[in-house]
N, C-alpha and C. Protein backbone atom coordinates (compact mmCIF):
# COMPACT_ATOMS: atom_id res chain seq x y z
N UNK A 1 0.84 -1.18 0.00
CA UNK A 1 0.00 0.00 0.00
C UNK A 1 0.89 1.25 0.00
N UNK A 2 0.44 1.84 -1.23
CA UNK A 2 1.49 3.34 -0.65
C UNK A 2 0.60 4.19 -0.35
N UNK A 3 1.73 5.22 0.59
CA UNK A 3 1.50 6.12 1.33
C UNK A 3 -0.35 5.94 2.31
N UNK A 4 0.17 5.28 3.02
CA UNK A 4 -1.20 5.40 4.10
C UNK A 4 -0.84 6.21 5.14
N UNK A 5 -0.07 7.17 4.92
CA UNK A 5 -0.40 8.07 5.95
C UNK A 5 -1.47 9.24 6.28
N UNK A 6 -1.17 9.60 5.11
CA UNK A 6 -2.62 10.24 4.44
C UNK A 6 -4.17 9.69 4.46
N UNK A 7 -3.83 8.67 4.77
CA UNK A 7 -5.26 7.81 4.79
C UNK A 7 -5.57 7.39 6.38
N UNK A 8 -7.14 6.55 5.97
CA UNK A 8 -7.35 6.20 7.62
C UNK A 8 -8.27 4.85 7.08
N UNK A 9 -7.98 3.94 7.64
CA UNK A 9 -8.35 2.61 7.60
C UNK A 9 -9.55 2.46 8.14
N UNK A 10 -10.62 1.93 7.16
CA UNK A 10 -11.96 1.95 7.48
C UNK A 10 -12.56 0.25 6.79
N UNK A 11 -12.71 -0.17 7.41
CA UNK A 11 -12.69 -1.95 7.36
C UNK A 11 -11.28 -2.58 6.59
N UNK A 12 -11.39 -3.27 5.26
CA UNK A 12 -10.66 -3.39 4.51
C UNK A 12 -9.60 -2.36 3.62
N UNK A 13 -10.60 -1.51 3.93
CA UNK A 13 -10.14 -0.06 2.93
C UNK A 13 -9.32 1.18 3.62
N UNK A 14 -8.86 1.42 2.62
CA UNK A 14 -7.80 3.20 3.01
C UNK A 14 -8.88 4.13 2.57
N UNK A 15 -9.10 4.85 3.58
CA UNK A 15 -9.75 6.02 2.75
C UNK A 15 -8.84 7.21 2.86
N UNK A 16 -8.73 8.19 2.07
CA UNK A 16 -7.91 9.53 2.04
C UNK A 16 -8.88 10.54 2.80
N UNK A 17 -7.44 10.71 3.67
CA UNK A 17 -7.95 11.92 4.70
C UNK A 17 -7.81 13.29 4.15
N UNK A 18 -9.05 13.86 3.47
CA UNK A 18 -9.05 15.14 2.69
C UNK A 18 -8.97 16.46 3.82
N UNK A 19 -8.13 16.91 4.04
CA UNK A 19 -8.23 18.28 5.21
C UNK A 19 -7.62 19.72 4.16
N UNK A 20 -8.55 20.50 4.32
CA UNK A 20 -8.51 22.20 3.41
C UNK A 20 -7.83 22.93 4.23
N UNK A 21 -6.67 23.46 3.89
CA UNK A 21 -6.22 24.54 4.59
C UNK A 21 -6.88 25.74 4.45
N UNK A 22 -7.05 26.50 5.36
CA UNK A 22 -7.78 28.00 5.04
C UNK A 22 -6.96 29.14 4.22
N UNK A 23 -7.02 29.98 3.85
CA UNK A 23 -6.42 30.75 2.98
C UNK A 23 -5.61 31.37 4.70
N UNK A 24 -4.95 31.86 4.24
CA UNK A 24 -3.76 32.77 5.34
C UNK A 24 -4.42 33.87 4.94
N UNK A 25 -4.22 34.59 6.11
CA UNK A 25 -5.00 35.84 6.40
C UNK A 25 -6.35 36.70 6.75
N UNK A 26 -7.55 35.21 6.43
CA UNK A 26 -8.57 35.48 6.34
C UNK A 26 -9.53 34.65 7.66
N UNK A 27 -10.32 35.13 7.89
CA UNK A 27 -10.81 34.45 9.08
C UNK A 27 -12.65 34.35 8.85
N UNK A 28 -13.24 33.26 9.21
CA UNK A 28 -14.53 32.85 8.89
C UNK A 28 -15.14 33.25 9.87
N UNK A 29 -16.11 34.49 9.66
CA UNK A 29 -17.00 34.86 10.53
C UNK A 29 -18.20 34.45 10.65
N UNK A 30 -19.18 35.06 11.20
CA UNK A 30 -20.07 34.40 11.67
C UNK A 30 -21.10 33.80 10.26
N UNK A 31 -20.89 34.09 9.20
CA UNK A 31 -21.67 34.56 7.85
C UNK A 31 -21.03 33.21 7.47
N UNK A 32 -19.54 33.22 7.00
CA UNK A 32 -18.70 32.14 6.97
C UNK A 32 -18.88 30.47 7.56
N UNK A 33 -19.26 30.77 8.74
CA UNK A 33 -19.60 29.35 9.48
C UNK A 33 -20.94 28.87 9.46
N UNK A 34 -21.95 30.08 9.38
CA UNK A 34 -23.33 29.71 8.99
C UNK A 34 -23.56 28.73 7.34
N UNK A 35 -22.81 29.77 6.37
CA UNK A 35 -23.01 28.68 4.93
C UNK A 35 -22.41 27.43 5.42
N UNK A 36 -21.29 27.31 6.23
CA UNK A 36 -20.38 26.28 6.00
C UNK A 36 -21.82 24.79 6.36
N UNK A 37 -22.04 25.22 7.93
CA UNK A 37 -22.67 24.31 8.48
C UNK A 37 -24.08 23.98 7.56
N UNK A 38 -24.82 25.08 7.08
CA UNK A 38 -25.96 24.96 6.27
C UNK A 38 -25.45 23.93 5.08
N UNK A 39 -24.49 24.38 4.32
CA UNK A 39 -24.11 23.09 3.34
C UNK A 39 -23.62 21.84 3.64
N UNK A 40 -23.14 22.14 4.64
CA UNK A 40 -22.96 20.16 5.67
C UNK A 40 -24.08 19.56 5.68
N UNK A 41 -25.05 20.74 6.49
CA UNK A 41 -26.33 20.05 6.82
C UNK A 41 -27.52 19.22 5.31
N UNK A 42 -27.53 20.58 4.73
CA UNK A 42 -28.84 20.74 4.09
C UNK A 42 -28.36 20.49 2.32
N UNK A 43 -27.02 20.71 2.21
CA UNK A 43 -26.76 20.52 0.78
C UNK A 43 -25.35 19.57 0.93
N UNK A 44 -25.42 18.15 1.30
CA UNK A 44 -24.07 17.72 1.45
C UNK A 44 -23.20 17.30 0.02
N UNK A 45 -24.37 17.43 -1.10
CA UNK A 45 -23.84 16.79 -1.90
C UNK A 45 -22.73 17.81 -2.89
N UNK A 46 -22.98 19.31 -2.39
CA UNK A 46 -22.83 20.12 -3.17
C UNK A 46 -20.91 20.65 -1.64
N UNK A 47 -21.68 20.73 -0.63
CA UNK A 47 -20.12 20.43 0.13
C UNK A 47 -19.50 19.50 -0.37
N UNK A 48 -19.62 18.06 -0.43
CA UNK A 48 -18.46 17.16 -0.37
C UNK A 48 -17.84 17.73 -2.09
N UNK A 49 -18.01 18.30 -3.21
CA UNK A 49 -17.98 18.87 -4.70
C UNK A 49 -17.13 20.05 -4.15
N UNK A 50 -17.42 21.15 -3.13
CA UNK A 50 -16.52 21.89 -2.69
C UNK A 50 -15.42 21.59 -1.88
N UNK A 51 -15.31 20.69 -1.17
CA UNK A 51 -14.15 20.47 -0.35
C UNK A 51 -13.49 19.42 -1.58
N UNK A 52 -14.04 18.74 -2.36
CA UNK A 52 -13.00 17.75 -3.19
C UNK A 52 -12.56 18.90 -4.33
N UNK A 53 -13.10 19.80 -4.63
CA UNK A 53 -12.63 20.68 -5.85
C UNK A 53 -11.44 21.82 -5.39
N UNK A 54 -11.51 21.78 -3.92
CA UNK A 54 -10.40 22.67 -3.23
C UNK A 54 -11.39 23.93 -3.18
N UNK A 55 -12.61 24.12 -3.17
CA UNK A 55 -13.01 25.32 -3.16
C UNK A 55 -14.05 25.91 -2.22
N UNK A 56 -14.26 24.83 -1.45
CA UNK A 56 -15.18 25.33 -0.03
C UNK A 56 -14.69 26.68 0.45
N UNK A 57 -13.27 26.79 0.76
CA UNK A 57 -12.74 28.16 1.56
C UNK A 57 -13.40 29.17 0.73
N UNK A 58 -12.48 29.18 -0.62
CA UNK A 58 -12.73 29.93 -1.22
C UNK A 58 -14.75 30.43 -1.74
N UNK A 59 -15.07 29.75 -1.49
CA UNK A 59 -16.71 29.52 -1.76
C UNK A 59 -17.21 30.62 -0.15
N UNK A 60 -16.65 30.08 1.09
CA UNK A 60 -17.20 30.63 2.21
C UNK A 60 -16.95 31.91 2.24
N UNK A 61 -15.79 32.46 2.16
CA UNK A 61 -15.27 33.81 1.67
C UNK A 61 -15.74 34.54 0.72
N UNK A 62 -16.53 34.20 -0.08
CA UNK A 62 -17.19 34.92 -1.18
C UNK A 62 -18.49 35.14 -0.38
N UNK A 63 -18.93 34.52 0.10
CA UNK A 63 -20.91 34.61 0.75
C UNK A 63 -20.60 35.38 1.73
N UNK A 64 -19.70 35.19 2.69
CA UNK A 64 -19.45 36.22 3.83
C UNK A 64 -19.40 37.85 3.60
N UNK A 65 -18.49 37.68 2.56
CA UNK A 65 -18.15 39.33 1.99
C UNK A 65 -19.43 39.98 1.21
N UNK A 66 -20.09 38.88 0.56
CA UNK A 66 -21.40 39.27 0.08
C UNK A 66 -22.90 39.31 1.49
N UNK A 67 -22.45 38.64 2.04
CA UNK A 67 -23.30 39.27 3.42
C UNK A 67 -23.29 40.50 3.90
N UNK A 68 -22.07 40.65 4.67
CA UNK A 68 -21.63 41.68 5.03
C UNK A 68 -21.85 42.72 4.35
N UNK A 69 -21.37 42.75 2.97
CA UNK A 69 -22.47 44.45 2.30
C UNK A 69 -23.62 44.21 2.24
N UNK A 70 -24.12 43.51 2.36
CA UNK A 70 -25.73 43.64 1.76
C UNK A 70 -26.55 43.89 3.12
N UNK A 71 -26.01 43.66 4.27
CA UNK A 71 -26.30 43.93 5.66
C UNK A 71 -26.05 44.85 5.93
N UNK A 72 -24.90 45.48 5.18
CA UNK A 72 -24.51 47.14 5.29
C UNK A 72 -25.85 48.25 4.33
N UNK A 73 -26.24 47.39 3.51
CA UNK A 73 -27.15 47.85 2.43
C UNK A 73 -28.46 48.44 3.32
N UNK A 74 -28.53 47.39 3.82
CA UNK A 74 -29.81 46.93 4.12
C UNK A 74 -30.18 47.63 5.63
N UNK A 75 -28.98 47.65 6.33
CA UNK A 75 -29.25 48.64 7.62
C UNK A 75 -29.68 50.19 7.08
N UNK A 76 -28.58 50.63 5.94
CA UNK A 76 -28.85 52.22 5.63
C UNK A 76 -30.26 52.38 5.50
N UNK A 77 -30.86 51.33 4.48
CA UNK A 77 -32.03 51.43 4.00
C UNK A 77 -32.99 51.48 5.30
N UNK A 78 -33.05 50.58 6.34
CA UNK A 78 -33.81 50.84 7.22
C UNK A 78 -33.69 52.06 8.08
N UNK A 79 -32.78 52.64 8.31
CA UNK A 79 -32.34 53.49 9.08
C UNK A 79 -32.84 55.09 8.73
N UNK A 80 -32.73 54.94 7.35
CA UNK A 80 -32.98 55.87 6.75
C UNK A 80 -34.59 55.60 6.93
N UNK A 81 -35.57 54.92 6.52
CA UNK A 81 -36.61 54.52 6.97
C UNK A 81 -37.63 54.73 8.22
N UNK A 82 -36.75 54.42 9.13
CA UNK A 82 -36.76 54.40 10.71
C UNK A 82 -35.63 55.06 11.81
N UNK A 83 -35.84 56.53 11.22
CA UNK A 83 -34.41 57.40 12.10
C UNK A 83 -34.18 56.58 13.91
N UNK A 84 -33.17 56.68 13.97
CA UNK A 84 -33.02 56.32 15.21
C UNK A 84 -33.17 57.57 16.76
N UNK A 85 -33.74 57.19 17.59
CA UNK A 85 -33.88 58.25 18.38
C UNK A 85 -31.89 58.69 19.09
N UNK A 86 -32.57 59.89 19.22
CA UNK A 86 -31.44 60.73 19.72
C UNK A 86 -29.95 60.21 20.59
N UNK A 87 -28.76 59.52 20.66
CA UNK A 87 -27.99 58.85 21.22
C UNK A 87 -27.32 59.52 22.46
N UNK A 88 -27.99 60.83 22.50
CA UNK A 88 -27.21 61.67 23.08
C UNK A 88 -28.23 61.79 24.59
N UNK A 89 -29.68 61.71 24.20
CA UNK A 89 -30.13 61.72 25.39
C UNK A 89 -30.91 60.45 25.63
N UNK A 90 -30.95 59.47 25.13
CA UNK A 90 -31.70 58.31 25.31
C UNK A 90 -30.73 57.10 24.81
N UNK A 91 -29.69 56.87 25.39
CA UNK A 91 -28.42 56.19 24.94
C UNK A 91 -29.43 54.89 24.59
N UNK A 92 -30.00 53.94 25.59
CA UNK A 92 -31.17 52.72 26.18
C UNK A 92 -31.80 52.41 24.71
N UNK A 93 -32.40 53.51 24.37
CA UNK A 93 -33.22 53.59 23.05
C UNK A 93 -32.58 53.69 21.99
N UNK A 94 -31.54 54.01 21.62
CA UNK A 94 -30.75 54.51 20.50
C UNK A 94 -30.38 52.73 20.37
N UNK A 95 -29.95 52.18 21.29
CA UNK A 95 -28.97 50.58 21.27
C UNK A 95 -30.22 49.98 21.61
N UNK A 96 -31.09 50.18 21.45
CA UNK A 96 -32.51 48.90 21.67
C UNK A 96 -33.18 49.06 20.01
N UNK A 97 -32.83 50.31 19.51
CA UNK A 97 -33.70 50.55 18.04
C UNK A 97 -31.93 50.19 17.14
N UNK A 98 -31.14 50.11 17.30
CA UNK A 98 -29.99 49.76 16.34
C UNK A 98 -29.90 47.93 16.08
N UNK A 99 -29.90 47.80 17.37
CA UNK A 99 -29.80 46.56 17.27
C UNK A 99 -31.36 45.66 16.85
N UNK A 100 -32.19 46.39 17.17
CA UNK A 100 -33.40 45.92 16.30
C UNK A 100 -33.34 45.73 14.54
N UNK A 101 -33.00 46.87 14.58
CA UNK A 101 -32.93 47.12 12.90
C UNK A 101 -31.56 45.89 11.92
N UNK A 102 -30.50 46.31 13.17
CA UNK A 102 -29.37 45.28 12.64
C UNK A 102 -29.82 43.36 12.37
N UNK A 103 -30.90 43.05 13.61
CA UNK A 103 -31.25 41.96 13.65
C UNK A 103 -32.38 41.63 12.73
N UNK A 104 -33.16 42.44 12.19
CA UNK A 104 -33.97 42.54 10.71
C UNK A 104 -33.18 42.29 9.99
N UNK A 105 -31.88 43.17 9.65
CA UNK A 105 -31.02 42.96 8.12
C UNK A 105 -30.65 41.98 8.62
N UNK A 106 -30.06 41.44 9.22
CA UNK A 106 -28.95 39.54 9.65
C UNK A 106 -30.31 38.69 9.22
N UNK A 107 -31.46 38.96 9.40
CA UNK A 107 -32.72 37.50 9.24
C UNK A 107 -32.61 38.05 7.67
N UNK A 108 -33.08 39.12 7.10
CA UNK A 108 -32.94 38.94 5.70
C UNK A 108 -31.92 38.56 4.73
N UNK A 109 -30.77 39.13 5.37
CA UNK A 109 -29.35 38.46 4.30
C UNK A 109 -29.07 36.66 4.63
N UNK A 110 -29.74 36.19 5.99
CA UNK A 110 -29.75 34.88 5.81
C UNK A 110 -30.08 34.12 5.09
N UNK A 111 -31.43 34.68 5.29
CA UNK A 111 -32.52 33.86 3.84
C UNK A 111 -32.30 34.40 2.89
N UNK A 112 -31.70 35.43 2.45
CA UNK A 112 -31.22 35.36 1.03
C UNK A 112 -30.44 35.16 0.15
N UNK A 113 -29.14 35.12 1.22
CA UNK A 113 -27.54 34.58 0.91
C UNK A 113 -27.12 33.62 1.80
N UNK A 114 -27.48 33.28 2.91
CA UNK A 114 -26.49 31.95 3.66
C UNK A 114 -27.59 30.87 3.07
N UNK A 115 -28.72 30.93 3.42
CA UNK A 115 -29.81 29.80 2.95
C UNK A 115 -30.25 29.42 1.73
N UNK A 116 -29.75 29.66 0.55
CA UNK A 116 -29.97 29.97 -0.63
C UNK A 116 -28.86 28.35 -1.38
């Protein structure tokens, strides 16, 4: 048998131990780990096609960065919509209506880019 180090013995058989290095420099946020696990879960056939093609990382890194603006999009739009009260004298209210609005855009860029 060559090289079974790389591999892991599963009855009779070697199977190859496939492990992705992450790109250097880049780090999987919360956007990042949501597709990851959603395509484990819900689309495995289309993960195991990304991790054998070398392109899961590169795949998670693209949806993240496309989250992230569109959550940036999508706050202005509400904000602009729904001014926020004054930060200066109602600090309580200012961080109870931001984070409302922020947690609207995170449920919509889910279902439209991590769940997709």
């Amino acid at each position: 048998m060559k090289n079974q180090k790389n591999c892991m013995p599963v009855g009779d058989y070697f199977i190859p131990a496939i492990e992705l290095e992450p790109v250097e420099d880049k780090v999987l946020n919360k956007y990042g780990r949501m597709r990851r696990a959603y395509l484990r879960e819900q689309k495995p056939i289309v993960f195991d096609d990304l991790v054998l093609t070398e392109q899961l990382f590169p795949h998670l890194y693209e949806m993240q960065e496309i989250a992230k603006k569109r959550v940036e999009v999508i706050m202005a739009g509400l904000i602009e919509k729904n001014p926020a009260p004054d930060k200066e004298t109602d600090a309580m209210a200012w961080a109870r209506h931001m984070n409302m609005l922020k947690a609207m855009a995170e449920e919509a860029v889910v279902r439209e880019v991590i769940y997709t």
